[in-house]
Each structure stands twice: as structure tokens, then as C-alpha cells.
Protein backbone atom coordinates (compact mmCIF):
# COMPACT_ATOMS: atom_id res chain seq x y z
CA UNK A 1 -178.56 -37.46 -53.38
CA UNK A 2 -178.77 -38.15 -49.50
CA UNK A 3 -178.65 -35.41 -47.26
CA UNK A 4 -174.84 -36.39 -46.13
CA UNK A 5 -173.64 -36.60 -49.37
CA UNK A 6 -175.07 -33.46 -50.06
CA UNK A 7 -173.61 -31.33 -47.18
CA UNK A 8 -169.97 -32.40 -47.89
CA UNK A 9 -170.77 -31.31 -51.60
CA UNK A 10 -171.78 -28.36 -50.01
CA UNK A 11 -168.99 -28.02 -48.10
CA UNK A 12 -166.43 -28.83 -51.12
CA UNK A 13 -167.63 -25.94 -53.49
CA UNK A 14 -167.18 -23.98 -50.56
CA UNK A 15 -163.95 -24.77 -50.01
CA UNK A 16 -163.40 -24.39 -53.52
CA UNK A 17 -165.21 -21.05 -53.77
CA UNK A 18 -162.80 -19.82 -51.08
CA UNK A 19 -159.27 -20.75 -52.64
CA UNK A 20 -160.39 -19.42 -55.66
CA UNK A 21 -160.79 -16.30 -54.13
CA UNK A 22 -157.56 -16.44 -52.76
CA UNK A 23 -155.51 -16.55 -55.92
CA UNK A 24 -154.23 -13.50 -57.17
CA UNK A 25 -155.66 -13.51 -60.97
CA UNK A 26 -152.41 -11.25 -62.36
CA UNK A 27 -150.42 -14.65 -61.19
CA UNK A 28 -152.68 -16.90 -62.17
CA UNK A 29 -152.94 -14.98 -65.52
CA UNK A 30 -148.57 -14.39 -65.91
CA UNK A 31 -148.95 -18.88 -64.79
CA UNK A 32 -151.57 -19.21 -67.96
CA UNK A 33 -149.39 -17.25 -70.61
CA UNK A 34 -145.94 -19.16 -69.22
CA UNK A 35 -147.51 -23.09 -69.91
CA UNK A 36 -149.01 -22.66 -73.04
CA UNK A 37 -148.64 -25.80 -74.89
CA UNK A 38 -146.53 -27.13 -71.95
CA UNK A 39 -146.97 -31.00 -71.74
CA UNK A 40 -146.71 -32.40 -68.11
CA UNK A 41 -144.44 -34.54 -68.30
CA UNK A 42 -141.46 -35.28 -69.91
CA UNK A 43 -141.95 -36.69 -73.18
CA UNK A 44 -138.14 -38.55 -72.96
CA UNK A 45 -139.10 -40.01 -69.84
CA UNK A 46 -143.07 -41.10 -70.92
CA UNK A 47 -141.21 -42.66 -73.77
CA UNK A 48 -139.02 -45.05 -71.52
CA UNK A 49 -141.84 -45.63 -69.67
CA UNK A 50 -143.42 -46.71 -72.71
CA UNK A 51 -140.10 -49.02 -73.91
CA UNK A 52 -140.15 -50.30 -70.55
CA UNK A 53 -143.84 -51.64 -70.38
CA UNK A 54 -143.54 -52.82 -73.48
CA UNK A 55 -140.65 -54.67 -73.17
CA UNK A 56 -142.56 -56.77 -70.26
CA UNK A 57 -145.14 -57.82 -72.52
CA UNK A 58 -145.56 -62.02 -73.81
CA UNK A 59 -147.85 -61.42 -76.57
CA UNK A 60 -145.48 -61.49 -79.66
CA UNK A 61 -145.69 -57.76 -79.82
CA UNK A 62 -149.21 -57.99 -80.99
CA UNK A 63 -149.88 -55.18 -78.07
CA UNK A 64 -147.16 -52.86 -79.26
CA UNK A 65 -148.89 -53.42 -82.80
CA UNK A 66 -151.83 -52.27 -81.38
CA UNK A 67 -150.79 -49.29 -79.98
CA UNK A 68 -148.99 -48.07 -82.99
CA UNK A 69 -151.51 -48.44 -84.91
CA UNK A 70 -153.83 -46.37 -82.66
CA UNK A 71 -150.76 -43.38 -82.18
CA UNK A 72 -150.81 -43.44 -86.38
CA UNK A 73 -154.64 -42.83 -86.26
CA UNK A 74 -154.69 -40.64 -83.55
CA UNK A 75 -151.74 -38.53 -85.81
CA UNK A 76 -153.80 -38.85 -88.67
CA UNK A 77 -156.91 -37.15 -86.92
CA UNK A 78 -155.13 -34.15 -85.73
């Protein structure tokens, strides 16, 4: 690593050291329990999103094919 690169690591952690130290860890703690298993993002929104893309695609829905074949796996695995 070359000396410059090494300060403004350096300097980041530091930063980072310092905001850590500036959270309050009961709030931080209450914020952990309150998302548990909270996705972010809406998953009715990420779906258009989805519908959307897709329907811009050319390939015959060979990509959409694809993809559902990689969510089914990715279900299967979990």
C-alpha cells in the first residue's frame, strides 16, 4: 500500500472509530430488536421493478426463464 493510500485509511477508521463512539448503544440496541427480519425494501415495489425489467426484455423470455429457475433453486436451498 503507498504511503497516501495508507494515511486516508488511516484517517477513515478514525473517522469511523469516532462515530461509533458517538452512538448511544441502548438506541442502537432498541434499532437492532425493532428490524429484525425487516427487508429493505418493499417487496411490492421490488416486484414491479422486476415485471417492469422484464417486460423490456427481446429474448423470448428465455431471461425470465432463467431467473425463475435460479429463485426455485435458491427456495429449494433455504
Amino acid at each position: 500500500m503507498s504511503g497516501s493510500s495508507k494515511d486516508l485509511r488511516g484517517d477513515l477508521l478514525r473517522q469511523l472509530s469516532a462515530l461509533r463512539g458517538r452512538i448511544d448503544q441502548r438506541v442502537l440496541d432498541h434499532f437492532l430488536t425493532k428490524v429484525d427480519g425487516w427487508e429493505p425494501y418493499d417487496r411490492e415495489s421490488a416486484g414491479e421493478a422486476v415485471r417492469q425489467f422484464l417486460a423490456t426484455r427481446q429474448d423470448g423470455g428465455k431471461f425470465q426463464d432463467r431467473l425463475r429457475g435460479e429463485m426455485a433453486k435458491k427456495k429449494d436451498n433455504d
